[in-house]
Structure formats: structure tokens, C-alpha cells
Protein backbone atom coordinates (compact mmCIF):
# COMPACT_ATOMS: atom_id res chain seq x y z
CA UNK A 1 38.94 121.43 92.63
CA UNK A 2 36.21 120.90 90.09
CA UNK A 3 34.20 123.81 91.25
CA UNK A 4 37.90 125.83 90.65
CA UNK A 5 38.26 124.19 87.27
CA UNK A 6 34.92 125.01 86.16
CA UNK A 7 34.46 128.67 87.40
CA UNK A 8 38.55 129.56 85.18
CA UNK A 9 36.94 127.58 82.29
CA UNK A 10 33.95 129.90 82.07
CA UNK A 11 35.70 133.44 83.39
CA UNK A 12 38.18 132.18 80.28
CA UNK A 13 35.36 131.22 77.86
CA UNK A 14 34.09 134.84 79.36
CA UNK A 15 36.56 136.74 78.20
CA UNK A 16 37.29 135.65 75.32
CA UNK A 17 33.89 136.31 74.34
CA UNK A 18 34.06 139.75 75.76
CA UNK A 19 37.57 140.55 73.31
CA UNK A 20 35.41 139.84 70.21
CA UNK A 21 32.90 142.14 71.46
CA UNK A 22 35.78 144.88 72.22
CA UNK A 23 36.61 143.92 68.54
CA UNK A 24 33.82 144.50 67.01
CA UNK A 25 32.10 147.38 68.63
CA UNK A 26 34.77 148.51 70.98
CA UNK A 27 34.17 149.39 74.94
CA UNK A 28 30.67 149.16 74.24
CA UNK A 29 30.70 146.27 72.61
CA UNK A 30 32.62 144.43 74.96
CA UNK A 31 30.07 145.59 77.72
CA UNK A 32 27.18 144.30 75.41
CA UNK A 33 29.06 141.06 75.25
CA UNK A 34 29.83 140.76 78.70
CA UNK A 35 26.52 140.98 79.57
CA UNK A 36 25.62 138.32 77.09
CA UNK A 37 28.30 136.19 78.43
CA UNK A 38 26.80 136.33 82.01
CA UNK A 39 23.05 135.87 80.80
CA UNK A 40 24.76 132.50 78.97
CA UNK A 41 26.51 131.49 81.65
CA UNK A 42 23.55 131.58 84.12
CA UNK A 43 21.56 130.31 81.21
CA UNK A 44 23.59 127.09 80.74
CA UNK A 45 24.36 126.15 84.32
CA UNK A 46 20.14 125.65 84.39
CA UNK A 47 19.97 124.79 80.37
CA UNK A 48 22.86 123.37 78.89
CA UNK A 49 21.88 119.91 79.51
CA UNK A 50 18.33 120.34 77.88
CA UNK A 51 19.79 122.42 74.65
CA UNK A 52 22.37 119.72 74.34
CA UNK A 53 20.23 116.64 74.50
CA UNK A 54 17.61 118.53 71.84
CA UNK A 55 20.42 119.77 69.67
CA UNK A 56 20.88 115.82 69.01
CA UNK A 57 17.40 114.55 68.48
CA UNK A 58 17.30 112.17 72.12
CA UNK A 59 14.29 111.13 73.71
CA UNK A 60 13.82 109.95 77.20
CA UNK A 61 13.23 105.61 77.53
CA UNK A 62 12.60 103.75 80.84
CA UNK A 63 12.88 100.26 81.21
CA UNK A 64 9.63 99.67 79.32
CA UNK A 65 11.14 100.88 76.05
CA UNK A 66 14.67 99.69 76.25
CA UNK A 67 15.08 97.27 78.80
CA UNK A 68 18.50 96.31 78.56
CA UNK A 69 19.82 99.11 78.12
CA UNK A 70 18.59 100.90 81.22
CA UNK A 71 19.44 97.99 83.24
CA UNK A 72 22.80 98.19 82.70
CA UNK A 73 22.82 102.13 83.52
CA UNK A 74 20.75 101.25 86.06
CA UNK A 75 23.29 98.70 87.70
CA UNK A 76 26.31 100.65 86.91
CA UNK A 77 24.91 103.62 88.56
CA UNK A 78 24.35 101.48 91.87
CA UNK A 79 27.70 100.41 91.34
CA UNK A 80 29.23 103.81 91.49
CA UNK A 81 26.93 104.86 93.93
CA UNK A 82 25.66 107.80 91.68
CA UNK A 83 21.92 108.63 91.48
CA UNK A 84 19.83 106.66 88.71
CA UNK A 85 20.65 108.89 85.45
CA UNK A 86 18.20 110.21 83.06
CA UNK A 87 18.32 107.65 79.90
CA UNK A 88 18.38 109.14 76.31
CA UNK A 89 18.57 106.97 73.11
CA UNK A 90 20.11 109.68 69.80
CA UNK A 91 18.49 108.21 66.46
CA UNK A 92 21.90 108.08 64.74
CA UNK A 93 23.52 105.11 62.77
CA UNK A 94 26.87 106.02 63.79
CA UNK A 95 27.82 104.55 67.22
CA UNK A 96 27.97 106.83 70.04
CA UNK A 97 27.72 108.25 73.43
CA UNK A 98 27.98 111.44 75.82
CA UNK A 99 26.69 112.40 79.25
CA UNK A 100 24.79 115.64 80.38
CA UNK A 101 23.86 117.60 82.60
CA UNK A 102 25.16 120.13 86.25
CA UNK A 103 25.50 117.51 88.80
CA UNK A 104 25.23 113.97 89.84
CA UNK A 105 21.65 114.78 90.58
CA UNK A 106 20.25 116.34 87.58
CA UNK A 107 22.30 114.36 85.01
CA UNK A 108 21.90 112.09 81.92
CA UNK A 109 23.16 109.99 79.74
CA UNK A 110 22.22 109.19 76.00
CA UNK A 111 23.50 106.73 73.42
CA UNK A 112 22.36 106.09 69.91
CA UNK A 113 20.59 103.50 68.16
CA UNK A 114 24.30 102.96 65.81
CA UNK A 115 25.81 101.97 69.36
CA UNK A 116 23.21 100.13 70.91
CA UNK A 117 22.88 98.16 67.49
CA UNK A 118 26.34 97.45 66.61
CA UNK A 119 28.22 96.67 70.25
CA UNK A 120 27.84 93.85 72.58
CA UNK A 121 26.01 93.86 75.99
CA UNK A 122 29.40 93.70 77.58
CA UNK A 123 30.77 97.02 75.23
CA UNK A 124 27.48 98.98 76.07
CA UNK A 125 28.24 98.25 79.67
CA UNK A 126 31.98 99.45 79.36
CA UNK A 127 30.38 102.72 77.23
CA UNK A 128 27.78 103.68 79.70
CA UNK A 129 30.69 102.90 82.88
CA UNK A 130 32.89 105.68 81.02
CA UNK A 131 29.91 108.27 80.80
CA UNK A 132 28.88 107.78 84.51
CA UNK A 133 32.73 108.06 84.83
CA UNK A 134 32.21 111.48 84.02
CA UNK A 135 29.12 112.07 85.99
CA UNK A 136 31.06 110.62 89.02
CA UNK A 137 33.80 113.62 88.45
CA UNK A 138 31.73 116.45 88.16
CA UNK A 139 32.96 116.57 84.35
CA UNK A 140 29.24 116.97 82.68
CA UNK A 141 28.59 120.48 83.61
CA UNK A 142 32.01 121.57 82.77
CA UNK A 143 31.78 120.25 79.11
CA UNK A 144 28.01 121.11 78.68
CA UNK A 145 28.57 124.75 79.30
CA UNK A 146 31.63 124.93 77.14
CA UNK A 147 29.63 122.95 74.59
CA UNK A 148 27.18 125.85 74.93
CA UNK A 149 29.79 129.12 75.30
CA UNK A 150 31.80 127.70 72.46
CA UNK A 151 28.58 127.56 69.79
CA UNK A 152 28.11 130.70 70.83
CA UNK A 153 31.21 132.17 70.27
CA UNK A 154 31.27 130.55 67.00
CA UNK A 155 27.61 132.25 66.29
CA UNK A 156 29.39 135.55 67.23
CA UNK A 157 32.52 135.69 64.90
CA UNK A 158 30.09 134.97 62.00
CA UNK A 159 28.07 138.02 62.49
CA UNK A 160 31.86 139.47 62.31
CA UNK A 161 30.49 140.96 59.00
CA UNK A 162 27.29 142.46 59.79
CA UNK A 163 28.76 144.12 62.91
CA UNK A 164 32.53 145.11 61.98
CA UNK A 165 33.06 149.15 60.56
CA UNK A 166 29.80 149.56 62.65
CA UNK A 167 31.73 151.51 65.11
CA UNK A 168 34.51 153.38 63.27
CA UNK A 169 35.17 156.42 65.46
CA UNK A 170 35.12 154.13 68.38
CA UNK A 171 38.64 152.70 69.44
CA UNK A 172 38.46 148.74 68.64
CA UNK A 173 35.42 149.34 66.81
CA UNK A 174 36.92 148.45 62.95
CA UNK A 175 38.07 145.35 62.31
CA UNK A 176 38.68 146.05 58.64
CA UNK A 177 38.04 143.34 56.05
CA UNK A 178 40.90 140.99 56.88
CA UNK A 179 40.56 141.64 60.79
CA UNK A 180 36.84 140.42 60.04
CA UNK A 181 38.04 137.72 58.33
CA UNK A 182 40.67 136.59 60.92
CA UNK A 183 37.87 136.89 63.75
CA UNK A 184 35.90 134.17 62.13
CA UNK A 185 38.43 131.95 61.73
CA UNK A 186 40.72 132.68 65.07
CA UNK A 187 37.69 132.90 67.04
CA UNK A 188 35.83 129.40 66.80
CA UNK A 189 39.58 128.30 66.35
CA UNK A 190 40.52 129.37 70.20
CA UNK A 191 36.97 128.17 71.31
CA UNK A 192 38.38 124.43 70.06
CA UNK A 193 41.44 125.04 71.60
CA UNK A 194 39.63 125.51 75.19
CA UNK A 195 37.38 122.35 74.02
CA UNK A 196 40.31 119.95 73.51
CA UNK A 197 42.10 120.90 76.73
CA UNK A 198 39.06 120.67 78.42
CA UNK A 199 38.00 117.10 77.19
CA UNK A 200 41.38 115.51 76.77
CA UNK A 201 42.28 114.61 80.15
CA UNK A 202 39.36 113.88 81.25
CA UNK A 203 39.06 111.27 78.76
CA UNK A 204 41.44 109.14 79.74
CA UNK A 205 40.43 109.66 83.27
CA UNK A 206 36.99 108.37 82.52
CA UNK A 207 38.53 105.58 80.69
CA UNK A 208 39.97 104.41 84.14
CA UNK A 209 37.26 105.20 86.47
CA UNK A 210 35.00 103.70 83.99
CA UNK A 211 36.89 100.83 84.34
CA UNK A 212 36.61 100.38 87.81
CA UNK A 213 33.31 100.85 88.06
CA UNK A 214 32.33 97.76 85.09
CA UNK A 215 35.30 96.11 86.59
CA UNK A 216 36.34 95.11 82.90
CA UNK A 217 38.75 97.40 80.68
CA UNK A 218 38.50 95.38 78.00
CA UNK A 219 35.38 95.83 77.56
CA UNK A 220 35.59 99.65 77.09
CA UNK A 221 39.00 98.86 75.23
CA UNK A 222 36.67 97.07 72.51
CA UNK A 223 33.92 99.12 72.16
CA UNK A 224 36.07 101.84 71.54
CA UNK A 225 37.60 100.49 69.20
CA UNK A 226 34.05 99.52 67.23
CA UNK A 227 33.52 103.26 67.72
CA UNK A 228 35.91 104.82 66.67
CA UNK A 229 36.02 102.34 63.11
CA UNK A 230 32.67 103.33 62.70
CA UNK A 231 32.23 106.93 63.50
CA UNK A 232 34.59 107.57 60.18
CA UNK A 233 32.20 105.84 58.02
CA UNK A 234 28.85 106.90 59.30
CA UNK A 235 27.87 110.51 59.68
CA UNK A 236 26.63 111.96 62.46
CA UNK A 237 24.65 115.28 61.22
CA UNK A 238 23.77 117.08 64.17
CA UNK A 239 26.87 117.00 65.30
CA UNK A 240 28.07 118.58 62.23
CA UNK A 241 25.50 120.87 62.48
CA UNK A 242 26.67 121.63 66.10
CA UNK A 243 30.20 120.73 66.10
CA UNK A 244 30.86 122.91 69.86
CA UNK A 245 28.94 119.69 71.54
CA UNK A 246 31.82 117.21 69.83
CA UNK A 247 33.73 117.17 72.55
CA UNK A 248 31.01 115.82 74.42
CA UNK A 249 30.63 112.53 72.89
CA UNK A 250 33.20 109.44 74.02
CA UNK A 251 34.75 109.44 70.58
CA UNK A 252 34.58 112.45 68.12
CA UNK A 253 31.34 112.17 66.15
CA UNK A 254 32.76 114.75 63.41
CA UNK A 255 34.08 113.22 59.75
CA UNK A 256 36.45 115.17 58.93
CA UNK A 257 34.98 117.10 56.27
CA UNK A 258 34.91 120.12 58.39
CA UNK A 259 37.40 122.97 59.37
CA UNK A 260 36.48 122.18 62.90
CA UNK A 261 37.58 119.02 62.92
CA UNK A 262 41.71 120.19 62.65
CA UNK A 263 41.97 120.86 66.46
CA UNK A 264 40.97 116.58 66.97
CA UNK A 265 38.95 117.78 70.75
CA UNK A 266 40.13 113.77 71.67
CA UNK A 267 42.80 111.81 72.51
CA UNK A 268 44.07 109.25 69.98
CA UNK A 269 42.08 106.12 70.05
CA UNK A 270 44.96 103.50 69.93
CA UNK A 271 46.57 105.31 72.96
CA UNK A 272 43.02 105.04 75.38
CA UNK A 273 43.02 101.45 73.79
CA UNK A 274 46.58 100.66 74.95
CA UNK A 275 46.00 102.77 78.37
CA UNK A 276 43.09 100.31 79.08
CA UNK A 277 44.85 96.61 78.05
CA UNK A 278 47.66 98.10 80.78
CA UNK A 279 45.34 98.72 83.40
CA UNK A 280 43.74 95.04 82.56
CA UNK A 281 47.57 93.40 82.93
CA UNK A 282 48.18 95.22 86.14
CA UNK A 283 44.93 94.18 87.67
CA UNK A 284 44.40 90.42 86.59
CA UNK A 285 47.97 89.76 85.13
CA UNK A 286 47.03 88.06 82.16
CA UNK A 287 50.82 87.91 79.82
CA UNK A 288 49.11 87.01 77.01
CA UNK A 289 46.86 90.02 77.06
CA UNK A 290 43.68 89.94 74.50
CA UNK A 291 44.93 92.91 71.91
CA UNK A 292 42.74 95.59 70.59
CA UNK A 293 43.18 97.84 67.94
CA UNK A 294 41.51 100.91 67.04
CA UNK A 295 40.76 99.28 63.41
CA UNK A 296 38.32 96.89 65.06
CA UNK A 297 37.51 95.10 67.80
CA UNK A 298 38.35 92.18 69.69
CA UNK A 299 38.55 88.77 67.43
CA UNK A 300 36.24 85.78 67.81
CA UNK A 301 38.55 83.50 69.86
CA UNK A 302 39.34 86.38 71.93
CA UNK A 303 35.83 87.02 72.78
CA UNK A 304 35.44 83.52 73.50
CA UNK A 305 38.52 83.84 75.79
CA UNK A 306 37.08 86.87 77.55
CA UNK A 307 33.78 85.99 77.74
CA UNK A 308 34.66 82.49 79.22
CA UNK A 309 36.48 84.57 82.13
CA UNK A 310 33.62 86.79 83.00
CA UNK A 311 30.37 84.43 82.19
CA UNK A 312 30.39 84.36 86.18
CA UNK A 313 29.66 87.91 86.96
CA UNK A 314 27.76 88.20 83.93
CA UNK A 315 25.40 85.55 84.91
CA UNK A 316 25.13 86.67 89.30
CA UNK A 317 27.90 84.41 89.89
CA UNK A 318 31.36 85.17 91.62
CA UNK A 319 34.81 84.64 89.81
CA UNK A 320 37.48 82.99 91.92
CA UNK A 321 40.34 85.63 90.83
CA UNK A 322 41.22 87.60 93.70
CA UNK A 323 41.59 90.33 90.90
CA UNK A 324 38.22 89.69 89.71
CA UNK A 325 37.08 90.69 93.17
CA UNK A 326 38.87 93.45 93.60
CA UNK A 327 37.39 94.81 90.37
CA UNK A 328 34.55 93.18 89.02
CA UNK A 329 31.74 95.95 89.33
CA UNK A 330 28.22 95.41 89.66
CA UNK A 331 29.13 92.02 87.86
CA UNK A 332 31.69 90.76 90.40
């Protein structure tokens, strides 16, 4: 099924490419393109992950240069029996994470110095759960190569003007001022389109299996929540600069200040919040269930609460909740 959904994402992301090039230089244009196309899409199945990661400035650590941090990716990948991950840290204030890369196998996963800063070891834990989340379902090389197709797209509906009238006397070849003008806007516009159906679902999907595999929702629940309250204060400029990876990262990295921020490529914070504080009631029936909202995180005497629950698997021990054993992770 993933091998399906990623082979209609990129004959889609394929065509659409090809159209501009029928637009803009006609048959032969959309040959040129669809060559192009297939040179990218071989390209990015090997690349993606590489371009990606050095689009945003990460560097490689091991446990020598951030401990902590690469334990915990370290455990939760044992814990959802994946292969140990490639570990990235992005030098960015504002809070953040994504996952990279064409398999299970060849993957990584990268957060910045904003998020390792700024959230708790338990939130980091719930962060890096959701990325190997994705990992887990095969969702990294899907979203790398349309990171990759739709910057290039993008790229090609700006050289609109250098190319369009090129090709008069061919059919498709003129574009005409406004047509140029409605390629570079309808273009990139359709390439976010693909993006947010693409990384919408499998958002809250990762917000699940990310929760079973830290075996705490709340803990993602919170950190989102940091996140997102963050990532509208604090810029993150290579993502601006590259705005086709945003749909990579677990909460939109983009301020606002852009035209390709209208189509939002995620699903509203407060609803992944409330998703995850459901799937904590169902699994340890707590009534009086410790509330988050996207405006911040969770209060002092409900950390207290929460952390007083899970000092056990936190420190090696065992809890004696039946639900804690069901889902307490590497922790449990």
C-alpha cells in the first residue's frame, strides 16, 4: 500500500510537472520536462534525504556529542524495532523536528537546538517517537521526494517568464502575460495542495503510533503544544528559504509571512492535541485527564502529576497499571 501510495504521488507530481512544460514550450516542452521529471525522480529516491538534511544546515552527532539525545532515539528505535537512525541536530532557535530519508534502513532523523533547548526529556522522547512513527510507515521517502518535486516545480513556474512566448508557433507554446502570471502562482499553489494531502493524515497517524511506541501521549500532546507556541515567534529561515520541505517538519516551521503559508500543509494543533489526551483516557482511564492546549504546555502541578505516574519507567522501574504495561514503551 505504501509502495502504491508513493509511486500515484510521484506519476501525479510527474505530470503536473510535465503540463507546465506543455505550457510553456508546448509538446516539446512537455517532453523536455518529462525527462526532467524522471532524472528527479530517480535523483531523489537516492538524494532527497541528503538535499533535505543540507537544505537545513544539520550535522550528524553520536552519543559523544549529544548524549541524551541519541539515547532516547536510540531506545525508541529498539522499541519500535526499527534500525538505529541517523541523528541530525538543525542550528535553529525555533523548536523543531522532521525525519528523512527512503527506508527504514537508510533513514534519519534531525531536531534543532530550539527543541532540544526548550522541551523536557520526556517531550523530546514523545517528538523523536512521532518521527520514527513515520520511519516505521514508510512515510519519509514519500514526503522527501515531494519535498524535492514540489521545490522544483516551484523553481519551474518562476522561469515562467524567461521561457513563455519562446515557442509561439508551437501549440501550448504562449502563455501570454497573464497565463505567465497565473503559472507562477497556480503552479507552486497545486504543488501545496499535493503537500498538505500528503502530510495531513499521516500526521495524525504518527501522532498515534508515536504514541505507542513512547507509551505516553501526553508527552507528545505537550511538546506539541511548546512547538507549535513557539514556531510563531521564532523564525525558521531555511525553511522559508525552502518552504517545499515544510511539510516535513512535525509542526509547520513557516511564519506566516509568506504566500506559501495559505494552504496550512498541517493539521490544526489543538485537534492532534485533543486526538492524543483521548487516546491517553482510553488507555489508562484517567477522568480527570491532564489538559493541554496548543497556547502552551502542560502546567506545573500537572507535570508533577504526570511525572509522579511515570518516574517508574523513567527511572528502569515497572508501573503497576495494567495500562502502563500495555503501553509503556521502552520505559515500561
Amino acid at each position: 500500500m505504501n509502495f502504491f501510495r508513493t509511486a500515484m504521488l510521484l506519476a501525479g507530481m510527474t505530470g503536473l510537472f510535465m503540463g507546465i512544460g506543455y505550457l510553456l514550450g508546448g509538446s516539446g516542452g512537455m517532453m523536455i520536462a518529462f525527462i526532467i521529471a524522471l532524472g528527479m525522480n530517480v535523483f531523489s529516491y537516492w538524494n532527497s534525504d541528503k538535499m533535505v538534511l543540507k537544505m537545513h544546515n544539520a550535522h550528524e552527532v553520536d552519543e559523544r556529542d549529544a548524549p541524551e539525545y541519541y539515547e532516547i532515539v536510540r531506545r525508541l528505535a529498539e522499541a519500535a524495532e526499527l534500525p538505529m537512525p541517523k541523528v541530525y541536530v538543525i542550528d535553529s532557535d525555533q523548536p523543531n523536528a522532521f525525519a528523512t530519508g527512503r527506508n527504514p534502513e537508510n533513514a534519519a532523523v534531525a531536531a534543532s537546538t530550539g527543541l532540544l533547548n526548550r522541551l523536557s526529556y520526556e517531550e523530546v522522547a514523545g517528538v523523536m517517537a512521532h518521527e520514527l512513527a513515520h520511519i516505521k510507515n514508510y512515510d519519509i521517502l514519500t514526503m522527501t521526494v515531494t519535498a524535492t518535486l514540489a521545490g522544483a516545480i516551484s523553481m519551474l513556474a518562476n522561469f515562467a517568464f524567461f521561457f513563455s512566448g519562446s515557442n509561439d508557433d508551437e501549440e501550448g507554446g504562449d502563455l501570454g502575460f497573464i497565463g505567465t502570471i497565473a503559472l507562477m502562482f497556480l503552479a507552486p499553489m497545486a504543488a501545496s495542495i499535493v503537500q498538505m494531502a500528503v502530510s495531513r493524515t499521516r500526521e495524525y497517524q504518527a501522532d498515534k503510533i508515536g504514541a505507542q511506541i513512547c507509551g505516553q501521549p501526553l508527552w507528545l500532546a505537550s511538546a506539541l503544544a511548546k512547538i507549535a507556541n513557539a514556531a510563531g515567534r521564532e523564525v525558521n529561515y531555511a525553511a522559508e528559504r525552502n518552504p517545499a520541505t515544510a511539510h516535513m517538519f512535525i509542526i509547520n516551521p513557516l511564519s506566516g509571512q509568506r504566500m506559501d503559508n495559505l494552504f496550512s500543509t498541517h493539521p490544526d494543533t489543538q485537534n492532534r492535541i485533543d486526538a492524543l489526551q483521548s487516546l491517553h483516557q482510553d488507555w489508562y482511564g484517567q477522568e480527570d485527564a491532564l489538559r493541554v492546549s496548543s497556547g502552551g504546555s502542560l502546567g506545573a502541578n500537572q507535570r508533577r502529576s504526570q511525572m509522579d505516574q511515570d518516574d517508574g519507567p523513567w527511572a528502569g522501574g515497572s508501573s503497576s497499571s495494567q495500562a502502563h504495561d500495555d503501553h509503556g514503551g521502552p520505559w515500561g
